[in-house]
PDB file of N, CA and C in Angstrom:
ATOM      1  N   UNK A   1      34.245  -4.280 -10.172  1.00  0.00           N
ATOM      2  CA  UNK A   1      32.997  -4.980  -9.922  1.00  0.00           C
ATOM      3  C   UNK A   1      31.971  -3.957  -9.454  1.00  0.00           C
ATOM      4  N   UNK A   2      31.068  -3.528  -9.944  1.00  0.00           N
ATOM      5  CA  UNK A   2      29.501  -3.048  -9.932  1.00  0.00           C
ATOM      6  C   UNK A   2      29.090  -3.381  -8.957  1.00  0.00           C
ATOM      7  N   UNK A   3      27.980  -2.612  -7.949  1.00  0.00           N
ATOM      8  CA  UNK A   3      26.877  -2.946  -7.409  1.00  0.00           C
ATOM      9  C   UNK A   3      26.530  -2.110  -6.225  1.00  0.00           C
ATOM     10  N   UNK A   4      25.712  -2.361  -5.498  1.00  0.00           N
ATOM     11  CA  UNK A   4      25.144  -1.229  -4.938  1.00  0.00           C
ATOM     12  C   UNK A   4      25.119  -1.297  -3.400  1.00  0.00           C
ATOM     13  N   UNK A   5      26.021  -2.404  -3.172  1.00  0.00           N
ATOM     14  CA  UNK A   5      26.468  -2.484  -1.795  1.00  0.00           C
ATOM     15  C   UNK A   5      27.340  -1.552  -1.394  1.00  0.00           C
ATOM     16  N   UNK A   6      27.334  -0.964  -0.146  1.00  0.00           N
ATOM     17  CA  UNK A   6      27.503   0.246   0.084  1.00  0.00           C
ATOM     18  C   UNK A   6      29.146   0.293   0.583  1.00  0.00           C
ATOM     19  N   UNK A   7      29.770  -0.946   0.888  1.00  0.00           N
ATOM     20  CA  UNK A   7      31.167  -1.194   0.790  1.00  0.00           C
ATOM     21  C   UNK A   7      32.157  -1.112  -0.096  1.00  0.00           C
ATOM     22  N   UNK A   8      31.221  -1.359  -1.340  1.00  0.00           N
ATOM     23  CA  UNK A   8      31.365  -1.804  -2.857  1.00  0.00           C
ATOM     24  C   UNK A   8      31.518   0.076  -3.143  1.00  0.00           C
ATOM     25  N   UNK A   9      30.497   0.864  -3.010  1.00  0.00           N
ATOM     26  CA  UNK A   9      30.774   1.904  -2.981  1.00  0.00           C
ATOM     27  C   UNK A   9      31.902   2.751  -2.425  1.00  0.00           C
ATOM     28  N   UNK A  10      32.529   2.482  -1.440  1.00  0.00           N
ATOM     29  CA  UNK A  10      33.620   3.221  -0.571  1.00  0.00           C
ATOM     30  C   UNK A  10      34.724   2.878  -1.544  1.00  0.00           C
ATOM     31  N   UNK A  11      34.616   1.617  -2.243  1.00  0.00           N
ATOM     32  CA  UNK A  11      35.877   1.249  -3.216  1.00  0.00           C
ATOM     33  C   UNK A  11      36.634  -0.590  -2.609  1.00  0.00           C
ATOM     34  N   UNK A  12      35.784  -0.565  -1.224  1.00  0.00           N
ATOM     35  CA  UNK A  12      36.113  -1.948  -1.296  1.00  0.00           C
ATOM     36  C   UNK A  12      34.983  -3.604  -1.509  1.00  0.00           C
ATOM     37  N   UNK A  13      35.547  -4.375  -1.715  1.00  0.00           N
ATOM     38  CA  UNK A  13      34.234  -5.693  -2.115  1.00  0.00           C
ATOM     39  C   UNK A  13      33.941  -6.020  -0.935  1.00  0.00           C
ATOM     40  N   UNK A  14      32.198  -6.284  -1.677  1.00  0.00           N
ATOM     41  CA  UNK A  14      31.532  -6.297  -0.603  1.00  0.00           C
ATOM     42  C   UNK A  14      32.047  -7.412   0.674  1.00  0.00           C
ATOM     43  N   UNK A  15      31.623  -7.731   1.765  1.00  0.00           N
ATOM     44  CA  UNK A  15      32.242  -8.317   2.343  1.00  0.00           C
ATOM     45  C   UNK A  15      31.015  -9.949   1.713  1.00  0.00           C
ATOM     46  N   UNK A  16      31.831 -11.646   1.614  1.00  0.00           N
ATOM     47  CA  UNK A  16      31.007 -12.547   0.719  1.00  0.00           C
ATOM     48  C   UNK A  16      30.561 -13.414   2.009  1.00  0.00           C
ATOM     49  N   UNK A  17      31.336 -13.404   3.665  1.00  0.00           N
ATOM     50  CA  UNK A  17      31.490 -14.405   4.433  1.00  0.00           C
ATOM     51  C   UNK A  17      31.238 -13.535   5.467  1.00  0.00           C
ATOM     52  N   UNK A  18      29.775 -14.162   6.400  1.00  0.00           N
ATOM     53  CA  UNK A  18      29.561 -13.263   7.356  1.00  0.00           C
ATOM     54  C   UNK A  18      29.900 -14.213   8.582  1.00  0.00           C
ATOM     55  N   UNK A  19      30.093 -13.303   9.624  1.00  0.00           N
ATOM     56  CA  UNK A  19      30.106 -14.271  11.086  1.00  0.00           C
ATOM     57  C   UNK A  19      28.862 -14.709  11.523  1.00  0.00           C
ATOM     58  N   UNK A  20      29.105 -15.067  12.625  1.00  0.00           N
ATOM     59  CA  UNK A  20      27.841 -15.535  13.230  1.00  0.00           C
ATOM     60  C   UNK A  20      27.052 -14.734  13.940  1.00  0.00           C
ATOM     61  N   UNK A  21      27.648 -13.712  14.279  1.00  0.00           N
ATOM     62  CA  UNK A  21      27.114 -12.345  14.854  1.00  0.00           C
ATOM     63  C   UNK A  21      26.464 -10.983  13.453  1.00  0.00           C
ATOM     64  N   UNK A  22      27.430 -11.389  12.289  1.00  0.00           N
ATOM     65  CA  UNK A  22      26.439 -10.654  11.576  1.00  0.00           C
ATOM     66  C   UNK A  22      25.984 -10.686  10.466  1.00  0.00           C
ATOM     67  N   UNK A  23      25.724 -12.414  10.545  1.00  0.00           N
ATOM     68  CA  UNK A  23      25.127 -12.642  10.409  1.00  0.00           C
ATOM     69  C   UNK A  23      23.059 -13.055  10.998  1.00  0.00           C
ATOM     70  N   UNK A  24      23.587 -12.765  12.287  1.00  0.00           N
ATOM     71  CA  UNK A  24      22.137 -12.568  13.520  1.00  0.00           C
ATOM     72  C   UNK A  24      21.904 -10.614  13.130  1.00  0.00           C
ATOM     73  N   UNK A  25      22.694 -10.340  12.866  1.00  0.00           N
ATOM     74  CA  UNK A  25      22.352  -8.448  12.794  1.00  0.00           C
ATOM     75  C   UNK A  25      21.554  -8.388  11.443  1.00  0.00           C
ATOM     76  N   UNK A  26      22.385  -9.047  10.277  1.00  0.00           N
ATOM     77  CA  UNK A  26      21.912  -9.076   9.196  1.00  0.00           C
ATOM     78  C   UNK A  26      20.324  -9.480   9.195  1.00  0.00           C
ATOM     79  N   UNK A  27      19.532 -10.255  10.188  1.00  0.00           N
ATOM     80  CA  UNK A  27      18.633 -11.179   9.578  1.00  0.00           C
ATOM     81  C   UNK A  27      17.514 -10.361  10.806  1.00  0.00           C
ATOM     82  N   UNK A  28      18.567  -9.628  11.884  1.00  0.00           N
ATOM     83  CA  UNK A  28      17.902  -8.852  13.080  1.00  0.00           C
ATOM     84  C   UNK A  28      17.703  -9.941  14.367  1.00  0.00           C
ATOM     85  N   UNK A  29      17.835 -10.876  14.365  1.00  0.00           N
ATOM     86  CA  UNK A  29      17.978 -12.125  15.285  1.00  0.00           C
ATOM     87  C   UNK A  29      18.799 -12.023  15.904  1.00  0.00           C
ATOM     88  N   UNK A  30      18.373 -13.267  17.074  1.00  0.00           N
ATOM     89  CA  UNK A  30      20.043 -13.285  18.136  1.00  0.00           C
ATOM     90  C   UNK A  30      20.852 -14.389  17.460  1.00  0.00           C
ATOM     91  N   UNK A  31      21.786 -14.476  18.267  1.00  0.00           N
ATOM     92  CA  UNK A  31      22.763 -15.785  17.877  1.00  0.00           C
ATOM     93  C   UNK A  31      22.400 -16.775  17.930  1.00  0.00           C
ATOM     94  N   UNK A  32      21.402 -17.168  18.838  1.00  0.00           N
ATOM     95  CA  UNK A  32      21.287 -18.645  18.952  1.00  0.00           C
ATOM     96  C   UNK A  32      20.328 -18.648  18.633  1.00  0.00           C
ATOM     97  N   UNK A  33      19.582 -17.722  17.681  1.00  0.00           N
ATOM     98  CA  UNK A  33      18.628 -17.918  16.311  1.00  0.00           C
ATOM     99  C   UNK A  33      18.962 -18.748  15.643  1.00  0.00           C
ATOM    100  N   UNK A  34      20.830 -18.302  14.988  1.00  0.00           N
ATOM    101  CA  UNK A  34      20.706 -18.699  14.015  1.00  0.00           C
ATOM    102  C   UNK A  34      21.389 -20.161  14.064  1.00  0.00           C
ATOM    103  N   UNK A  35      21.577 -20.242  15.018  1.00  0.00           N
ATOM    104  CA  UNK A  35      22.262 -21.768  15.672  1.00  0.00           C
ATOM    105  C   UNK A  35      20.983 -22.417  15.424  1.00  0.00           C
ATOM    106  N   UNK A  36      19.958 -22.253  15.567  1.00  0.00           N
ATOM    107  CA  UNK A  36      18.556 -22.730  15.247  1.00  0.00           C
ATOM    108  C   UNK A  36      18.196 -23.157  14.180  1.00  0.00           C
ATOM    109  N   UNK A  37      18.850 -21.915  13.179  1.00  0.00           N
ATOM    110  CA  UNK A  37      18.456 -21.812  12.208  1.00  0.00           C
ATOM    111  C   UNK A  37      19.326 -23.241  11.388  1.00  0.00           C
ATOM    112  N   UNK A  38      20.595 -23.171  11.851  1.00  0.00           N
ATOM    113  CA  UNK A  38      21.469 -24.083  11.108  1.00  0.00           C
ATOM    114  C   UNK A  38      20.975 -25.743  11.244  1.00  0.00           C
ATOM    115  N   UNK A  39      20.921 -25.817  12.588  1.00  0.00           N
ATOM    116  CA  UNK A  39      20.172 -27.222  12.967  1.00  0.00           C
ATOM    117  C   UNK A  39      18.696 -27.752  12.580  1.00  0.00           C
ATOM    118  N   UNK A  40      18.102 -27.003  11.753  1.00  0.00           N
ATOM    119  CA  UNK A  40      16.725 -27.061  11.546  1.00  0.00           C
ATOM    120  C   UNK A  40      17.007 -26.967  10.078  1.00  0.00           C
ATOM    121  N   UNK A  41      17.964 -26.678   9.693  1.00  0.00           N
ATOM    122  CA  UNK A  41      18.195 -27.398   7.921  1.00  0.00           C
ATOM    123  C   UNK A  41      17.524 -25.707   7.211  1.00  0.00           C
ATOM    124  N   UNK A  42      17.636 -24.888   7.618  1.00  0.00           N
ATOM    125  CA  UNK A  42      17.021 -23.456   7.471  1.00  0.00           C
ATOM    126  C   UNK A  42      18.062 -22.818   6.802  1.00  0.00           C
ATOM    127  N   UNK A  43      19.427 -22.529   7.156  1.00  0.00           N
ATOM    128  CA  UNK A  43      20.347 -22.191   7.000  1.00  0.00           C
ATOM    129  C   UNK A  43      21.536 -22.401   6.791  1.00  0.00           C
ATOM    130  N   UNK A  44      22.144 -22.275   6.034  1.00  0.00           N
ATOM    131  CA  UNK A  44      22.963 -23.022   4.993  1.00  0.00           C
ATOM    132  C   UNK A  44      24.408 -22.395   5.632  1.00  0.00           C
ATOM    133  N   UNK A  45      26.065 -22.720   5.754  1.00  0.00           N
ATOM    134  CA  UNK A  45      27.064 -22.087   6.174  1.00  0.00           C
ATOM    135  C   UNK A  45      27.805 -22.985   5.734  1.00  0.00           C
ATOM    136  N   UNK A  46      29.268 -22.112   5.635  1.00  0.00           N
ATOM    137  CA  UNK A  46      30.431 -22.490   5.129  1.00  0.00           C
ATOM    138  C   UNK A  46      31.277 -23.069   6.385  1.00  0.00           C
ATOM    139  N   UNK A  47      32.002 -24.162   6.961  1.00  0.00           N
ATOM    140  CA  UNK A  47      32.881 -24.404   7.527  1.00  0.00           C
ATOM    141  C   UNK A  47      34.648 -23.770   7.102  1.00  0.00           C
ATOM    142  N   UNK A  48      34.996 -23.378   8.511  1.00  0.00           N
ATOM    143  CA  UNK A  48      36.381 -22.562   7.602  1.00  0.00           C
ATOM    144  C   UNK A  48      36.831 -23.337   8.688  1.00  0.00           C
ATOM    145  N   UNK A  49      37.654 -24.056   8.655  1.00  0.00           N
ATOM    146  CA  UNK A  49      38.471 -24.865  10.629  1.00  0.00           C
ATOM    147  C   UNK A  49      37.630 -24.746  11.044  1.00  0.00           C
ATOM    148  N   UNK A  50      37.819 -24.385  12.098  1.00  0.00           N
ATOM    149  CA  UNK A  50      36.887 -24.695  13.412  1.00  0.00           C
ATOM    150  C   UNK A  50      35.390 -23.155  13.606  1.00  0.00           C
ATOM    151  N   UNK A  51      35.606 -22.657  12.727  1.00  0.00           N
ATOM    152  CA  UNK A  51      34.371 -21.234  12.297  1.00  0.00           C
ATOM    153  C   UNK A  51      33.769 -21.937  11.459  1.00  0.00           C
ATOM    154  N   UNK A  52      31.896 -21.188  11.813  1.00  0.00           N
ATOM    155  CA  UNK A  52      30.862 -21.359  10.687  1.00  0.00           C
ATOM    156  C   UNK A  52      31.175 -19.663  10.005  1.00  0.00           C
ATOM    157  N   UNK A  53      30.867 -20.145   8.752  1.00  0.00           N
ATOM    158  CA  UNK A  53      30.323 -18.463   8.185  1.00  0.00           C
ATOM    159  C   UNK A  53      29.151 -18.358   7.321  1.00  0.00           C
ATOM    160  N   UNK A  54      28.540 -17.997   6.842  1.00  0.00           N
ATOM    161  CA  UNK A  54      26.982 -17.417   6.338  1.00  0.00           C
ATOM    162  C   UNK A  54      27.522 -16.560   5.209  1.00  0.00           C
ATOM    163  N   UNK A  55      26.832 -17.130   4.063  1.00  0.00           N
ATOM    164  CA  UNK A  55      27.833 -16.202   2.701  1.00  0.00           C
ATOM    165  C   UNK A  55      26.433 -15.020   3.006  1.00  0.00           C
ATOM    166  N   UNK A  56      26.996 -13.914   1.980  1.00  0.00           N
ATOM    167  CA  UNK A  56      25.749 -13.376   1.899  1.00  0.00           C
ATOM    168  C   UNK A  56      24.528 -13.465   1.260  1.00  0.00           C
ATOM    169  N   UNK A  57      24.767 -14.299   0.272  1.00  0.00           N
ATOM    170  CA  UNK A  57      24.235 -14.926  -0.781  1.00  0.00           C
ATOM    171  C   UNK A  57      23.242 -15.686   0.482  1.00  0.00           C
ATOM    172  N   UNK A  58      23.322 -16.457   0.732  1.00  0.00           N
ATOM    173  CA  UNK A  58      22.335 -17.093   1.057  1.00  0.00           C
ATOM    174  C   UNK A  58      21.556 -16.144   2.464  1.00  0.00           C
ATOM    175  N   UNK A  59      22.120 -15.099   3.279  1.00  0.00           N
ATOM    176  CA  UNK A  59      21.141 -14.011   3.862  1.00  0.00           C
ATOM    177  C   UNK A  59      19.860 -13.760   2.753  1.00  0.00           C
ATOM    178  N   UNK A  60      20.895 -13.590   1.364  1.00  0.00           N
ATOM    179  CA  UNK A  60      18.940 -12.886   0.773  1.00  0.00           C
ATOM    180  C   UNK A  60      18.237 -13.985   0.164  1.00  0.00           C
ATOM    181  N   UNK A  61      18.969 -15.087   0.114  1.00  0.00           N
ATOM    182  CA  UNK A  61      18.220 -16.377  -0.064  1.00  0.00           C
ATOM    183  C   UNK A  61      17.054 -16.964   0.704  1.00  0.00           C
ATOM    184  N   UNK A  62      17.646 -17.208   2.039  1.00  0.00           N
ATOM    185  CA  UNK A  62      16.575 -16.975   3.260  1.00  0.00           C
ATOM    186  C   UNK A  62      15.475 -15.771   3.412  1.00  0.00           C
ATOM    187  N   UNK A  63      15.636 -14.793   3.275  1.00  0.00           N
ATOM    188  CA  UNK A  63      15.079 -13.567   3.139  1.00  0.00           C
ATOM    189  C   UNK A  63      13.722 -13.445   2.269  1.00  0.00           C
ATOM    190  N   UNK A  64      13.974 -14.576   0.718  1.00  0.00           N
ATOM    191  CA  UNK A  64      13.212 -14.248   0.032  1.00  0.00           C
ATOM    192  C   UNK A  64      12.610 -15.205   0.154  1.00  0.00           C
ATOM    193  N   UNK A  65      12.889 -16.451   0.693  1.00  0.00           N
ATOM    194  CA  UNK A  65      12.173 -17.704   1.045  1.00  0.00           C
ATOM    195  C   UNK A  65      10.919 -17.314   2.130  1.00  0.00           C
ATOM    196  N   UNK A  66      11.365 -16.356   2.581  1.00  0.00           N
ATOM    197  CA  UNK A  66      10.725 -16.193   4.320  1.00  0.00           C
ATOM    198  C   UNK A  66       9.911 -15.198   3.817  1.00  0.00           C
ATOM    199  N   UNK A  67       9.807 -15.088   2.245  1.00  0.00           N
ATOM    200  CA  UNK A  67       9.055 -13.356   2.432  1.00  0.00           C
ATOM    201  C   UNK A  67       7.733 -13.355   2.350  1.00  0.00           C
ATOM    202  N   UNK A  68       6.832 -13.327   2.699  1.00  0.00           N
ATOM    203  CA  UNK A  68       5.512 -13.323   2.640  1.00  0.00           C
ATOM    204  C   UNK A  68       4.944 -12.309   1.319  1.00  0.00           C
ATOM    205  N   UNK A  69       3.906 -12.412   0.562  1.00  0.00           N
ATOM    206  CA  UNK A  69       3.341 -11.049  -0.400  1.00  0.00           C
ATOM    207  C   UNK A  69       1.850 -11.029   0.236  1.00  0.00           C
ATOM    208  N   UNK A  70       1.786 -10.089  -0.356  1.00  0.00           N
ATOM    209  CA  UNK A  70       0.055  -9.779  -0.403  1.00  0.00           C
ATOM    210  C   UNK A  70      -0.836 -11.210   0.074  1.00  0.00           C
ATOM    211  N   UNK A  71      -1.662 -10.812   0.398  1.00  0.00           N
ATOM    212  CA  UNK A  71      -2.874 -12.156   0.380  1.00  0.00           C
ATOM    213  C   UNK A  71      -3.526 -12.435  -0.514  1.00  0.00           C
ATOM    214  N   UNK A  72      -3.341 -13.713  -0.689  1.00  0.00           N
ATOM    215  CA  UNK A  72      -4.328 -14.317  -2.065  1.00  0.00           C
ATOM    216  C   UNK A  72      -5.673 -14.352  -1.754  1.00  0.00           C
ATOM    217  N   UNK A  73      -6.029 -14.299  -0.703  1.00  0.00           N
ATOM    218  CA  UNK A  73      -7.469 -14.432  -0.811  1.00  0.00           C
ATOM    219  C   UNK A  73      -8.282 -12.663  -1.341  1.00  0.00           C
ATOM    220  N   UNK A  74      -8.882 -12.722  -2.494  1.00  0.00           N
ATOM    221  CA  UNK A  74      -9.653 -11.655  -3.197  1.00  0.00           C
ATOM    222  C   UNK A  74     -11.206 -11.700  -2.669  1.00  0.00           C
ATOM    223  N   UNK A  75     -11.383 -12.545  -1.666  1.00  0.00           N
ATOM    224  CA  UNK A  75     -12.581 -12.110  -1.441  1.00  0.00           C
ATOM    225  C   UNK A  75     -12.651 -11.353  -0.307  1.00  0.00           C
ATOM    226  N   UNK A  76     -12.068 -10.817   0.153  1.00  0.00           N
ATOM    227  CA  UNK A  76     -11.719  -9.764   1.645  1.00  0.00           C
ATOM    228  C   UNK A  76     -11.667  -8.667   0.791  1.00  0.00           C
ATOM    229  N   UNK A  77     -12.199  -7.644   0.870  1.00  0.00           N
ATOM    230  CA  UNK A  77     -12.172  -6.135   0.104  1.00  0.00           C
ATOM    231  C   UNK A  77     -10.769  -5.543   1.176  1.00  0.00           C
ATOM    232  N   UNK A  78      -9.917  -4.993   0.046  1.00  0.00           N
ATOM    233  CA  UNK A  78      -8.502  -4.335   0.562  1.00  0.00           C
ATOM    234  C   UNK A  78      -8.834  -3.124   0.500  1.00  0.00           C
ATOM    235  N   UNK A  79      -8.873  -2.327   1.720  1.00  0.00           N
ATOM    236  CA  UNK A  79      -8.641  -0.853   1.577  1.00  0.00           C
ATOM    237  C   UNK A  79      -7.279  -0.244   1.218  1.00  0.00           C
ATOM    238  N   UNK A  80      -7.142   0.861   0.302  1.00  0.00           N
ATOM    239  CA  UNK A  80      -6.255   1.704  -0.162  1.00  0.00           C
ATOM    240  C   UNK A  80      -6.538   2.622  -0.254  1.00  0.00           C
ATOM    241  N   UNK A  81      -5.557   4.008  -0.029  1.00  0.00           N
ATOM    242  CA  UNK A  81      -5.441   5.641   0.060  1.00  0.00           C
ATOM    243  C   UNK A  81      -5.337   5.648   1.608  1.00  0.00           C
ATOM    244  N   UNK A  82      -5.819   6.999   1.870  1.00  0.00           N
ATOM    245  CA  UNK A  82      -4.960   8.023   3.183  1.00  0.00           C
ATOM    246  C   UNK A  82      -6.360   8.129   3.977  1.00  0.00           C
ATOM    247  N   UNK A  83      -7.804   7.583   3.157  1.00  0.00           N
ATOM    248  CA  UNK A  83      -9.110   8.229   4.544  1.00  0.00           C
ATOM    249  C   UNK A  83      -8.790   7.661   5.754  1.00  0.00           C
ATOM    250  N   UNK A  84     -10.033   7.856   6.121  1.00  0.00           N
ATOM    251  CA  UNK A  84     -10.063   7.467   7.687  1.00  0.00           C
ATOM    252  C   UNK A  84     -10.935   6.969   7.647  1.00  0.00           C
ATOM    253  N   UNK A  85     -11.591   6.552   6.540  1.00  0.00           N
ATOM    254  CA  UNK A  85     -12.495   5.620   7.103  1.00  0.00           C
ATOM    255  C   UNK A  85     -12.691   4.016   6.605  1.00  0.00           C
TER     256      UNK A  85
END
């Protein structure tokens, strides 16, 4: 299996089921972020017994949901390059 996860590289798969701890590292949050996150319908997890887990799949799911781009508004003039002024 291919890809560019850096586990995946050493020769083992990537890891698919994160904890709850890193899953908060993954996202840079604390824990009871993401306890937040789960109760607020934000964040999606797997029940295993009595453990939640966080695939990774849905880390960059959230990620790209949450991602902000550029500003649409074109009537604000955007500066670009290195001046100073």
């Amino acid at each position: 299996m291919a890809g560019n996860d850096a586990g995946e590289a050493r020769g083992r798969p990537a890891k698919r089921l994160l904890t709850i701890v890193e899953a908060a590292e993954a996202l840079s949050v604390s824990r009871s972020s993401i306890y937040r996150l789960f109760d607020a319908g934000q964040l999606a997890w797997v029940q295993i017994g009595s453990c939640r887990r966080v695939t990774a799949t849905e880390i960059d799911r959230f990620i790209a949901a949450h991602t902000e781009g550029f500003p649409t508004d074109v009537s604000r003039p955007v500066a670009v390059g290195y001046g100073n002024g």
